[in-house]
PDB file of N, CA and C in Angstrom:
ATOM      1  N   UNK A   1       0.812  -1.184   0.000  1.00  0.00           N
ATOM      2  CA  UNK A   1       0.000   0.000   0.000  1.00  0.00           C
ATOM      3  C   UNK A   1       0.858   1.252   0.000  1.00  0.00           C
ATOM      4  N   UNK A   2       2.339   1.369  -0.008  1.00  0.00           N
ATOM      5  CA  UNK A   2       3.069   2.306   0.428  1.00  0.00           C
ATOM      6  C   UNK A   2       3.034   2.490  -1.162  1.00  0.00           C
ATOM      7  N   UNK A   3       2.831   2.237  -2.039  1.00  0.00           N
ATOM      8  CA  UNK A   3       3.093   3.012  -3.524  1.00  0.00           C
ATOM      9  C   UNK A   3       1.676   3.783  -4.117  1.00  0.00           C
ATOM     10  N   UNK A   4       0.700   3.789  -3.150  1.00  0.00           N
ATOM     11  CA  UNK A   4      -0.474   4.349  -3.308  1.00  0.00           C
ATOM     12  C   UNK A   4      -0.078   5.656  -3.262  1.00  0.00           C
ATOM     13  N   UNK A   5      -0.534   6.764  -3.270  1.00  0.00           N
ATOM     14  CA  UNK A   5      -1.321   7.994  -3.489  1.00  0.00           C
ATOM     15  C   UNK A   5      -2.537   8.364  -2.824  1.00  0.00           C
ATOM     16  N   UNK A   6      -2.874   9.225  -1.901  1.00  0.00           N
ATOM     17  CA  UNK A   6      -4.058   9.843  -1.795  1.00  0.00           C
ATOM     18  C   UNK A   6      -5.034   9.949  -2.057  1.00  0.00           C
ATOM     19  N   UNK A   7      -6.090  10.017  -2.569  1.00  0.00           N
ATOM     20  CA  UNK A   7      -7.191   9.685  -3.309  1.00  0.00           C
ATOM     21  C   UNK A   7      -7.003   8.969  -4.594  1.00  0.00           C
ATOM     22  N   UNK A   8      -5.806   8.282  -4.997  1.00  0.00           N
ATOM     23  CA  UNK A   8      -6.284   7.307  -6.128  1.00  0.00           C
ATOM     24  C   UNK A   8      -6.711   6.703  -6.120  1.00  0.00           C
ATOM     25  N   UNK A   9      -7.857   6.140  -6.997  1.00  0.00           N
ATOM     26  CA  UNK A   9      -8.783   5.129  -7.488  1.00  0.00           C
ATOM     27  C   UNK A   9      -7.768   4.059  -7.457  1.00  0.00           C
ATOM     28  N   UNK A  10      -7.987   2.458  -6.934  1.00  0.00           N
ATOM     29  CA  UNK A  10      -7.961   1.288  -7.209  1.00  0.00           C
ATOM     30  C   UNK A  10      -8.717   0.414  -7.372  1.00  0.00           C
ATOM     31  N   UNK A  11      -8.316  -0.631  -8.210  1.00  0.00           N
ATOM     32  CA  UNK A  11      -9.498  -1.881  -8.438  1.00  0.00           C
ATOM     33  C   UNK A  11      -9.272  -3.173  -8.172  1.00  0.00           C
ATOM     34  N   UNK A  12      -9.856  -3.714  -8.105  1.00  0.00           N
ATOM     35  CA  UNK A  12      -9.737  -4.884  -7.704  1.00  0.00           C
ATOM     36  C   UNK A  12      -9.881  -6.294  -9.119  1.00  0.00           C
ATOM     37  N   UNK A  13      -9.736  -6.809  -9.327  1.00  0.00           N
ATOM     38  CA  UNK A  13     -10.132  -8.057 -10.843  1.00  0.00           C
ATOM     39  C   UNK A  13     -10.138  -9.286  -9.591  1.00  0.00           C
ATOM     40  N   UNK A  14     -11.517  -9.793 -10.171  1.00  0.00           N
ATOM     41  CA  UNK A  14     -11.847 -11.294  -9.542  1.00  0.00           C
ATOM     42  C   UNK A  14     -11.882 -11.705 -10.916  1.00  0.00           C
ATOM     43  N   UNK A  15     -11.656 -13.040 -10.459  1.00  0.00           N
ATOM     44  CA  UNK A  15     -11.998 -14.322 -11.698  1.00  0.00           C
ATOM     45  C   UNK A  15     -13.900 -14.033 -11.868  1.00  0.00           C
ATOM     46  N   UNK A  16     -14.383 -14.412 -10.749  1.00  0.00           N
ATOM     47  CA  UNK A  16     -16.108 -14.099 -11.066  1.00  0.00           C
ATOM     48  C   UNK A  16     -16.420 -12.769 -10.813  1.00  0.00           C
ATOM     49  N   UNK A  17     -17.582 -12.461 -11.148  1.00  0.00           N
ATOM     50  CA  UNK A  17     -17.907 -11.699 -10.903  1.00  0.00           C
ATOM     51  C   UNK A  17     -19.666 -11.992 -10.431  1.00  0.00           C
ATOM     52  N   UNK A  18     -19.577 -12.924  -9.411  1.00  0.00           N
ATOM     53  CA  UNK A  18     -20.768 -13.214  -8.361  1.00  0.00           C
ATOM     54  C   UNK A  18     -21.545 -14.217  -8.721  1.00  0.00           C
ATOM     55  N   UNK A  19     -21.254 -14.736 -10.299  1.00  0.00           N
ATOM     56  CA  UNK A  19     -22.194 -15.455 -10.858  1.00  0.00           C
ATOM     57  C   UNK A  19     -22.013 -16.852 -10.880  1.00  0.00           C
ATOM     58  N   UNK A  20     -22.616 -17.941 -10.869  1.00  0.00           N
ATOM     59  CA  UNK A  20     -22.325 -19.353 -10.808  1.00  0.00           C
ATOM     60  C   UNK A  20     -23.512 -20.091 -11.504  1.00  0.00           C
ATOM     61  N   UNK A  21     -22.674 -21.117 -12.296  1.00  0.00           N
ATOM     62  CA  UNK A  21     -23.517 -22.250 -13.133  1.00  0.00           C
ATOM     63  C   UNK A  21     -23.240 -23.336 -12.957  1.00  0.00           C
ATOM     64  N   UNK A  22     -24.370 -24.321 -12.244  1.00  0.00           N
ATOM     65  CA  UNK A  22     -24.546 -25.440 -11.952  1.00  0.00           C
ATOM     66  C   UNK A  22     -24.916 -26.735 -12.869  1.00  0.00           C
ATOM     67  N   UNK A  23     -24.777 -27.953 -13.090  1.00  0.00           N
ATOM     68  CA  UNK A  23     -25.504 -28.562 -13.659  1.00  0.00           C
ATOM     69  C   UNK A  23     -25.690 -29.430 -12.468  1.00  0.00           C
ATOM     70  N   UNK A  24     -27.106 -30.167 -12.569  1.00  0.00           N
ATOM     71  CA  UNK A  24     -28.115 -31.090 -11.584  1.00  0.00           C
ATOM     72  C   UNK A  24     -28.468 -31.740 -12.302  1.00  0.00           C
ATOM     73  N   UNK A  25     -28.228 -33.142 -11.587  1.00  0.00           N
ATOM     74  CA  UNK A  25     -28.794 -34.291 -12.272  1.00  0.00           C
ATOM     75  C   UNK A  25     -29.653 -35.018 -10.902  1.00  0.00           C
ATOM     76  N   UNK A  26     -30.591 -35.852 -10.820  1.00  0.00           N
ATOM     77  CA  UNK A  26     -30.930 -36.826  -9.807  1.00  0.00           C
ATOM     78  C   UNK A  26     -32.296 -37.951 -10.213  1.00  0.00           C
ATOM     79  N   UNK A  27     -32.139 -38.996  -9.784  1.00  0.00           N
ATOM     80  CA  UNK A  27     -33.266 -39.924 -10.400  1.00  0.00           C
ATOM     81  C   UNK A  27     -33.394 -40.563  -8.800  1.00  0.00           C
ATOM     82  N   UNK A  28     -34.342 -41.078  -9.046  1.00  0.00           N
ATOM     83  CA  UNK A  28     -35.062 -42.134  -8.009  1.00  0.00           C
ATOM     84  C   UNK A  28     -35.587 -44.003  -9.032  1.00  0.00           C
ATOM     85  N   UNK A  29     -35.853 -44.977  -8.931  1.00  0.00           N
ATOM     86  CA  UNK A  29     -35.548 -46.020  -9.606  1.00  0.00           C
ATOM     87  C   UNK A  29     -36.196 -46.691  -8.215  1.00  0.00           C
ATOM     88  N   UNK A  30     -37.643 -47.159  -8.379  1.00  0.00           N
ATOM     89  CA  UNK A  30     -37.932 -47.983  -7.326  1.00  0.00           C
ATOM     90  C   UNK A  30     -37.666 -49.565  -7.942  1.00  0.00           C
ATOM     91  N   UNK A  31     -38.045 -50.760  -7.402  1.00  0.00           N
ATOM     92  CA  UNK A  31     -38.026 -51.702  -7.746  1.00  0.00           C
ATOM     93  C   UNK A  31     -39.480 -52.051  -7.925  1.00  0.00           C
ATOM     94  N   UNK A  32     -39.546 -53.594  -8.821  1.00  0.00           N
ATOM     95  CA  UNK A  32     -41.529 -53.671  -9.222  1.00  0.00           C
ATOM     96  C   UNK A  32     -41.685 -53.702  -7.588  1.00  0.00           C
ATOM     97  N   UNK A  33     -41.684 -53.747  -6.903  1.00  0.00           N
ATOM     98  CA  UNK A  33     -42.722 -54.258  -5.278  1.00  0.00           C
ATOM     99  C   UNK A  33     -42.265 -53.518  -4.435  1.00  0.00           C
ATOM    100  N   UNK A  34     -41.350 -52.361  -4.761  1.00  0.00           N
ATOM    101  CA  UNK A  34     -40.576 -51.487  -3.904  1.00  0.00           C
ATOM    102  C   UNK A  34     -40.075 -51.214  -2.703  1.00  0.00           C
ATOM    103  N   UNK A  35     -39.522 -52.640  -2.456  1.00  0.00           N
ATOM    104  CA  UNK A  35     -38.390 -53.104  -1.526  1.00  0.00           C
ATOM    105  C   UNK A  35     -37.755 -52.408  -1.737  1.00  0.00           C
ATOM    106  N   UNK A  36     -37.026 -51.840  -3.092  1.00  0.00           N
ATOM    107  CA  UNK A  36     -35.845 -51.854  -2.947  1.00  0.00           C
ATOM    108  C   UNK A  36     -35.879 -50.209  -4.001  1.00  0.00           C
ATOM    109  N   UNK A  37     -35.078 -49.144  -3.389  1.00  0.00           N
ATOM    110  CA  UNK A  37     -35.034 -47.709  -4.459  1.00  0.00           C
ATOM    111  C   UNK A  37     -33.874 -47.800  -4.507  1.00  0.00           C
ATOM    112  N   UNK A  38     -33.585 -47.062  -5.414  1.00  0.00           N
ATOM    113  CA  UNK A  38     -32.356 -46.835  -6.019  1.00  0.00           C
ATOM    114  C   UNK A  38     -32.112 -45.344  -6.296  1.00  0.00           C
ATOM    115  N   UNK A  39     -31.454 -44.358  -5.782  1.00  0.00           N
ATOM    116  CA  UNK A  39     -31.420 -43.065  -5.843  1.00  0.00           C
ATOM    117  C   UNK A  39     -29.678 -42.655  -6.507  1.00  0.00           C
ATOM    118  N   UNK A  40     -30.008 -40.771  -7.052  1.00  0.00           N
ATOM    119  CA  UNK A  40     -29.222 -40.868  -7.431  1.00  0.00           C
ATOM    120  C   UNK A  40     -29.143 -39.347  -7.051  1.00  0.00           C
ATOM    121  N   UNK A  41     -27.830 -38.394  -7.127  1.00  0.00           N
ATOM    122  CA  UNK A  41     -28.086 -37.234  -7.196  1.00  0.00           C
ATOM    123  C   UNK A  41     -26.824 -36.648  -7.635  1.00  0.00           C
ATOM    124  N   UNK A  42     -26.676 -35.529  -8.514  1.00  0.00           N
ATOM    125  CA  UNK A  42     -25.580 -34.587  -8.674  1.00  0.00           C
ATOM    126  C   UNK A  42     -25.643 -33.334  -8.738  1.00  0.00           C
ATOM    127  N   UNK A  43     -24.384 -32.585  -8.113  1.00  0.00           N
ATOM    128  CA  UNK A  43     -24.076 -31.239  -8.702  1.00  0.00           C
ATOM    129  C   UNK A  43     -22.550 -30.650  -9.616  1.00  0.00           C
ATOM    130  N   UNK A  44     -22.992 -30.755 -10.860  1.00  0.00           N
ATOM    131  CA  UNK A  44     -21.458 -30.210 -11.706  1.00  0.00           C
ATOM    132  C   UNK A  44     -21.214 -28.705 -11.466  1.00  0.00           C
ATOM    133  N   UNK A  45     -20.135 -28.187 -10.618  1.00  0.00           N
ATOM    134  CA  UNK A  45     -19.895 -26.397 -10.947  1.00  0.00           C
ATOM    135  C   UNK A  45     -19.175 -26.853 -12.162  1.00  0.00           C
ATOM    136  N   UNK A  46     -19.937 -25.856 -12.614  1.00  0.00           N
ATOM    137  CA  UNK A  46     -18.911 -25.957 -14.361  1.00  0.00           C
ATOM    138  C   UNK A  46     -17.198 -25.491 -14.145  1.00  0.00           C
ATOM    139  N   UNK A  47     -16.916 -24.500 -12.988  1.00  0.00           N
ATOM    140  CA  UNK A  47     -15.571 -24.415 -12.644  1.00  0.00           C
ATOM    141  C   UNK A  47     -14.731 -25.571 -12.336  1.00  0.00           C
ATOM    142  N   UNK A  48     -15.223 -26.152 -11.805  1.00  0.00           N
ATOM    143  CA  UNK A  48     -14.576 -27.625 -11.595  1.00  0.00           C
ATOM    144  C   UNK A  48     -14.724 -28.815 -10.481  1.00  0.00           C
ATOM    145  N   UNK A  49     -15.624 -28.520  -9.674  1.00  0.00           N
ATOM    146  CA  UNK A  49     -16.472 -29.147  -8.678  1.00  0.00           C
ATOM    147  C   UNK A  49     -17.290 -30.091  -9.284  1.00  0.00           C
ATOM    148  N   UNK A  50     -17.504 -31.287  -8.793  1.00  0.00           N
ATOM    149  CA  UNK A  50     -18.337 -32.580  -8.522  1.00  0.00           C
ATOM    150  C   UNK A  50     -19.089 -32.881  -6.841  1.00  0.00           C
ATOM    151  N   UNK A  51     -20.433 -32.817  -7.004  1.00  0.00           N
ATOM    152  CA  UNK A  51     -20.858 -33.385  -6.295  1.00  0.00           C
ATOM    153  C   UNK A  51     -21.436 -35.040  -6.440  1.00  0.00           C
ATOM    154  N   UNK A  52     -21.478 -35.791  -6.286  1.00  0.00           N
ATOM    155  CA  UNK A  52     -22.202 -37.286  -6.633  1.00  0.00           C
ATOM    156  C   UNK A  52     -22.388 -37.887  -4.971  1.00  0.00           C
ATOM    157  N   UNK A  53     -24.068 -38.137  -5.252  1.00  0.00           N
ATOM    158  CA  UNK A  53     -24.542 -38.579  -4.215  1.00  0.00           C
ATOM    159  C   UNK A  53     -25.191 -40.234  -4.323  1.00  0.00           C
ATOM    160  N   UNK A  54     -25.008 -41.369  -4.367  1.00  0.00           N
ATOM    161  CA  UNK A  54     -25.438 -42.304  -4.891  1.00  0.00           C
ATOM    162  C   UNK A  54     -26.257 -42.607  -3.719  1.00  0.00           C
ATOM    163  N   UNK A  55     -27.519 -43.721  -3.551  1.00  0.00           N
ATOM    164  CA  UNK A  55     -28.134 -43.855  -2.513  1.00  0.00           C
ATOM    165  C   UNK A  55     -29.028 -45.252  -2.601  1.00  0.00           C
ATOM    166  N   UNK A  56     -29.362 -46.333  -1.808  1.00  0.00           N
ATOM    167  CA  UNK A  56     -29.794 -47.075  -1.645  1.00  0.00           C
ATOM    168  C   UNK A  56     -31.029 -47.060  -0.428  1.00  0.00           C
ATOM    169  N   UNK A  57     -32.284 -47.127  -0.749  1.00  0.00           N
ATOM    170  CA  UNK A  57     -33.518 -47.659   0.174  1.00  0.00           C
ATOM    171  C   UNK A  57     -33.595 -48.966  -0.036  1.00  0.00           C
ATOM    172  N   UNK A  58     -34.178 -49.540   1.434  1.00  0.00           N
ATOM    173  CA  UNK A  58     -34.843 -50.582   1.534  1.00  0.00           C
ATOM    174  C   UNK A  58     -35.838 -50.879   2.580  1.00  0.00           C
ATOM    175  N   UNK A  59     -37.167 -51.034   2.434  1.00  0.00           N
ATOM    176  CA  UNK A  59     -38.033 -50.956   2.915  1.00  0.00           C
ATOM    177  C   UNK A  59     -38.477 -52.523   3.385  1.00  0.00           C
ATOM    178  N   UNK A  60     -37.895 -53.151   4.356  1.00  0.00           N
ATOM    179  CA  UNK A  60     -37.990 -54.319   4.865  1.00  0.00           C
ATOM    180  C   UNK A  60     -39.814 -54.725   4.892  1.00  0.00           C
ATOM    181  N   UNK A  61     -40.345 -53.926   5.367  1.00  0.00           N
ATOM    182  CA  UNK A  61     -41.836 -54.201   5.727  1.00  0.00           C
ATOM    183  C   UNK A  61     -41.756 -53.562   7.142  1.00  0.00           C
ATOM    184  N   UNK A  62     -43.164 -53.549   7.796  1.00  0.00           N
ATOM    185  CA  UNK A  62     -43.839 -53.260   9.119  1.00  0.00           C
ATOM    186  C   UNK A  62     -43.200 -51.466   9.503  1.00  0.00           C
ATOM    187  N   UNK A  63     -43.263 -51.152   8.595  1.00  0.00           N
ATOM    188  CA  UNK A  63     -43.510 -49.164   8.875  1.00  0.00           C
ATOM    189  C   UNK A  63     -41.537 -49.331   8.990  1.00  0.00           C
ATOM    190  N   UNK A  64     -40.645 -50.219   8.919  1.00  0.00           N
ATOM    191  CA  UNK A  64     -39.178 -49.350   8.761  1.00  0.00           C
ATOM    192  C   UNK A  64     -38.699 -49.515   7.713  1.00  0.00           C
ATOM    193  N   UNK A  65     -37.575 -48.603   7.556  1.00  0.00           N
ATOM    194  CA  UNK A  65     -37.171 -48.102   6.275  1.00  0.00           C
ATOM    195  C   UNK A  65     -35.382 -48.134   6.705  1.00  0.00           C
ATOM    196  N   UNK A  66     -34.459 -48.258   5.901  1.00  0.00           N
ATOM    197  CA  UNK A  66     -33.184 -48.643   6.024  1.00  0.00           C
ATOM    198  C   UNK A  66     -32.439 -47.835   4.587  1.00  0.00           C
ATOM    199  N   UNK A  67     -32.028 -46.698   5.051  1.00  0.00           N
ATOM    200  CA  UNK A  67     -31.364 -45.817   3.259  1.00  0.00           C
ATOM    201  C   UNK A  67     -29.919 -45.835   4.081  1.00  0.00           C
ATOM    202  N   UNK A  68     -29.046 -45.879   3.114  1.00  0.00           N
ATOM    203  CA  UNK A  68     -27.543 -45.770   2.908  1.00  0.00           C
ATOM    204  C   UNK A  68     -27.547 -44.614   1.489  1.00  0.00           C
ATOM    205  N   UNK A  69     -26.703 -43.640   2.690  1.00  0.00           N
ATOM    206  CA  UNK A  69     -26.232 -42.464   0.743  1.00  0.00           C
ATOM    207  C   UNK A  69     -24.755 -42.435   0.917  1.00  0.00           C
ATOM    208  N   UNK A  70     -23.850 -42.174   0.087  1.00  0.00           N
ATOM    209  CA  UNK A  70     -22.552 -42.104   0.298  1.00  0.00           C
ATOM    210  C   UNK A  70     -22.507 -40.732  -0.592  1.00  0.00           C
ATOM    211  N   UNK A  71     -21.453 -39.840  -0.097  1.00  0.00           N
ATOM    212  CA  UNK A  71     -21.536 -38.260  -0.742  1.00  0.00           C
ATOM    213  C   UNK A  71     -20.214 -38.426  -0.936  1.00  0.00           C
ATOM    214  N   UNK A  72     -19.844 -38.148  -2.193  1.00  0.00           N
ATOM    215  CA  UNK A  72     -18.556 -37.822  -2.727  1.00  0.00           C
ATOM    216  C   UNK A  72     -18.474 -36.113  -3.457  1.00  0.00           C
ATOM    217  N   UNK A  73     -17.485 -35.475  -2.542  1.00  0.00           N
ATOM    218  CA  UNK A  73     -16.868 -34.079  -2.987  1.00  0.00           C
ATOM    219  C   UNK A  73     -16.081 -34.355  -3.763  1.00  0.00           C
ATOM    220  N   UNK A  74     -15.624 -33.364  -5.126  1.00  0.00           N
ATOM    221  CA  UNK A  74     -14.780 -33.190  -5.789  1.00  0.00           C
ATOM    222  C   UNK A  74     -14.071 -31.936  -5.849  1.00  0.00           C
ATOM    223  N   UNK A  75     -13.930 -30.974  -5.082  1.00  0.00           N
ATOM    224  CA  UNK A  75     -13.381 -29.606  -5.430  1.00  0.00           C
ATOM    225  C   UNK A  75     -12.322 -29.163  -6.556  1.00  0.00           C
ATOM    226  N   UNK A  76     -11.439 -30.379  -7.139  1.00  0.00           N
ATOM    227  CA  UNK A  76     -10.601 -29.791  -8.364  1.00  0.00           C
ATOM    228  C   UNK A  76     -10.777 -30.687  -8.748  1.00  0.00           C
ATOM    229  N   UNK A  77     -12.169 -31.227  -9.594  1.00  0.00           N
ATOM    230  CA  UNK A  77     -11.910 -32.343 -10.968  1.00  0.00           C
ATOM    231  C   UNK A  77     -11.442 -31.952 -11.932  1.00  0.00           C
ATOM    232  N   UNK A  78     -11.784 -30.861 -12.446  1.00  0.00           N
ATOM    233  CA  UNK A  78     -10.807 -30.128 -13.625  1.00  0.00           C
ATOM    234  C   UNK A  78     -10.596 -28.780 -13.020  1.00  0.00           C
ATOM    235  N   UNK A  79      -9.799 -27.926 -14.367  1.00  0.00           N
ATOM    236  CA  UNK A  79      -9.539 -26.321 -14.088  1.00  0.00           C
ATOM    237  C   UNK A  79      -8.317 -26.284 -13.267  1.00  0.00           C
ATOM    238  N   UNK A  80      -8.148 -25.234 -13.976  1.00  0.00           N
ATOM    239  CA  UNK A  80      -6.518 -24.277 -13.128  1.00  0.00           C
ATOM    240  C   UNK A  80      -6.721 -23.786 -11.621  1.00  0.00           C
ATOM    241  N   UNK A  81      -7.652 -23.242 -11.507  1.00  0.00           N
ATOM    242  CA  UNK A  81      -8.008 -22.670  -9.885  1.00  0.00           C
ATOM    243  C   UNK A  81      -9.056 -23.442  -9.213  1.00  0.00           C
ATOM    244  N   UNK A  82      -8.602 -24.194  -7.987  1.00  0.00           N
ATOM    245  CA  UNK A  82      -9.668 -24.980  -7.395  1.00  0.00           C
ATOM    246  C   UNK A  82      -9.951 -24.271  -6.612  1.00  0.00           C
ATOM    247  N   UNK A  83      -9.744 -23.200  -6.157  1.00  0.00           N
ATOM    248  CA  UNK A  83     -10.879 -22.085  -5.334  1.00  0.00           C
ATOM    249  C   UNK A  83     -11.784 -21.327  -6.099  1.00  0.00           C
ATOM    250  N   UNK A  84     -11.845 -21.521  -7.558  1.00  0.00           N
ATOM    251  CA  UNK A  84     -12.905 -20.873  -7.973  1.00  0.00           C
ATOM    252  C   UNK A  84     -14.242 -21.544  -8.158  1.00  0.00           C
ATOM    253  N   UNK A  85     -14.266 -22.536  -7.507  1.00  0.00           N
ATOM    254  CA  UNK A  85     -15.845 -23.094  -7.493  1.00  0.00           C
ATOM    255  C   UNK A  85     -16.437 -23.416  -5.962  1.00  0.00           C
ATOM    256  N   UNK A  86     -17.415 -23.168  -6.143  1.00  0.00           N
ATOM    257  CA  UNK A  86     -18.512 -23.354  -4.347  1.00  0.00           C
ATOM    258  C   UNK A  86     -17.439 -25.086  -3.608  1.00  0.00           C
ATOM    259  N   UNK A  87     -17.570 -26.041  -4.780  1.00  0.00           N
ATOM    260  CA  UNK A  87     -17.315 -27.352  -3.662  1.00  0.00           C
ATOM    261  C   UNK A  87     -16.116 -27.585  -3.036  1.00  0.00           C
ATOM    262  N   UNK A  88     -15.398 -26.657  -3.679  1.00  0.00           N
ATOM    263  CA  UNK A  88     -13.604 -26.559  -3.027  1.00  0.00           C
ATOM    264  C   UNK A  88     -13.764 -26.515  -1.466  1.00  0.00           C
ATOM    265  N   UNK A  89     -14.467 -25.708  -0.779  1.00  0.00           N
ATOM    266  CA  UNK A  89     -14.632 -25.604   0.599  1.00  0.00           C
ATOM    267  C   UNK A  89     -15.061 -26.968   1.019  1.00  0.00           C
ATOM    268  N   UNK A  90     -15.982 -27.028   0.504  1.00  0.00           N
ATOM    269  CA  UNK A  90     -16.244 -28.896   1.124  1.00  0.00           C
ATOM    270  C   UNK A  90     -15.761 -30.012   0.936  1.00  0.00           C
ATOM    271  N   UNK A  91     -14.566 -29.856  -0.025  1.00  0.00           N
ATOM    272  CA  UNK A  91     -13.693 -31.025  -0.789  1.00  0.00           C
ATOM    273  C   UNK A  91     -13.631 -32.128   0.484  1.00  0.00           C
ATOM    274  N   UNK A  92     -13.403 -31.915   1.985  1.00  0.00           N
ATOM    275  CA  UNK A  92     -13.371 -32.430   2.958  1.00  0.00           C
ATOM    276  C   UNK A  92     -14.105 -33.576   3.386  1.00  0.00           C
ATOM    277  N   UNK A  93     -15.554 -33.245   2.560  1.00  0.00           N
ATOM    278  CA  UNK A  93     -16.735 -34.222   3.327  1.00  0.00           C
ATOM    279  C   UNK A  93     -17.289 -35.284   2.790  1.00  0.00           C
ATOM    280  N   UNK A  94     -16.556 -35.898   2.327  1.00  0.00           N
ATOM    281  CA  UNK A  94     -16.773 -37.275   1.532  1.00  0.00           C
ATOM    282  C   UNK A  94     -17.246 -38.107   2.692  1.00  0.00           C
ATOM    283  N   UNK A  95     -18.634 -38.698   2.842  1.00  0.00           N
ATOM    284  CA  UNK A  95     -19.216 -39.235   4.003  1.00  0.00           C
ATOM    285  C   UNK A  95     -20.085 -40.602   3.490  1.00  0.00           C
ATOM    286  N   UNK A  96     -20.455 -41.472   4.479  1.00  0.00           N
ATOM    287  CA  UNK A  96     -21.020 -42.693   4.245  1.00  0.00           C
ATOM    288  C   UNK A  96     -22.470 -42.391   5.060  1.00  0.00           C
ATOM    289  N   UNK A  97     -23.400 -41.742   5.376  1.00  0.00           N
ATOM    290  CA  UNK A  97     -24.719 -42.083   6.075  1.00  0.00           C
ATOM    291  C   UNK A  97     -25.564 -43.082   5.939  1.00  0.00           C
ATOM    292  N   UNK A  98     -25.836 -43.893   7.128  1.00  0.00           N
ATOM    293  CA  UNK A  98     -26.786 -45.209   7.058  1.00  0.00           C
ATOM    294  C   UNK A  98     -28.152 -44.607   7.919  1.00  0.00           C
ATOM    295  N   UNK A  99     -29.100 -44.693   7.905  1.00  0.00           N
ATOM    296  CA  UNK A  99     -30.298 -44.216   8.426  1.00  0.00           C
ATOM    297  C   UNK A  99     -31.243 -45.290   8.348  1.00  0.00           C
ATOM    298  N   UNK A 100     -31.986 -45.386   9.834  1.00  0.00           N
ATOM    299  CA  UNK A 100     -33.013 -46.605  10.565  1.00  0.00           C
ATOM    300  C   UNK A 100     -34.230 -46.000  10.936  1.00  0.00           C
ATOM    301  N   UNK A 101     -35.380 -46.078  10.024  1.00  0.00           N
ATOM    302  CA  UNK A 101     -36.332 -45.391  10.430  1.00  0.00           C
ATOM    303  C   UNK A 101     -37.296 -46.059  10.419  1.00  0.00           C
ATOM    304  N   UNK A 102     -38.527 -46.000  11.504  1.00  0.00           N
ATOM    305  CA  UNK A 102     -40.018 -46.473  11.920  1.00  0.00           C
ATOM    306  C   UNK A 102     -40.959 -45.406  11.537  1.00  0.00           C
ATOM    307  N   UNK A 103     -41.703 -45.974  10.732  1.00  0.00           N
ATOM    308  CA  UNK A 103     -42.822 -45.096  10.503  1.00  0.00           C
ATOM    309  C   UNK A 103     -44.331 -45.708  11.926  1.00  0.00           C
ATOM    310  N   UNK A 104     -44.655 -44.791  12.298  1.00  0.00           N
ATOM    311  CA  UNK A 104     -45.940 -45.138  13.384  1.00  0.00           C
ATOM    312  C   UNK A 104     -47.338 -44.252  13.073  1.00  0.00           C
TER     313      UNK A 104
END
C-alpha cells in the first residue's frame, strides 16, 4: 500500500464476478414391489467441482425403512483454480450415512 497515493482510485479483478452455473442431475428407480429404491443425485460447478450422491432404500416391511447415501466431494476435478468453485470448501466431506427409520 506504500506506492499508493491519496485519493487514487484502485481496483480490484476477480476471476467471477458473483455469478455461478450449476448442472443437476438426480433420479429415483424404485423396484416392481418397492423393496428396494435406487437413488441418485448430482451437482457439476462448471468451474470444476463434482458433487455425486449415490443412494440405496430398503423398505424391509412393518412401517421401517433402512437408506444408505454415500456423498462424494470433488473440489478440483478439472480447471486451473480450485478455489474458484462453491465445492472446493467442502472437498473435505466425503461421508457414508446409514439411516433406521419407523414409521408409526
Amino acid at each position: 500500500m506504500s506506492g499508493l497515493t491519496p485519493g487514487q482510485q484502485t481496483t480490484v479483478t476477480h476471476e467471477k464476478s458473483g455469478n455461478a452455473n450449476y448442472l443437476v442431475f438426480g433420479f429415483l428407480q424404485p423396484t416392481d414391489n418397492k423393496i428396494f429404491e435406487i437413488e441418485f443425485a448430482s451437482l457439476v460447478d462448471l468451474d470444476g467441482g463434482v458433487l455425486f450422491q449415490p443412494g440405496l432404500r430398503w423398505n424391509p416391511g412393518d412401517g421401517y425403512k433402512v437408506e444408505a447415501f454415500y456423498t462424494h466431494i470433488d473440489g478440483d476435478a478439472w480447471g486451473d483454480n480450485p478455489y474458484s468453485n462453491m465445492l472446493s470448501s467442502l472437498d473435505f466431506a466425503d461421508e457414508l450415512s446409514i439411516r433406521l427409520t419407523k414409521q408409526f
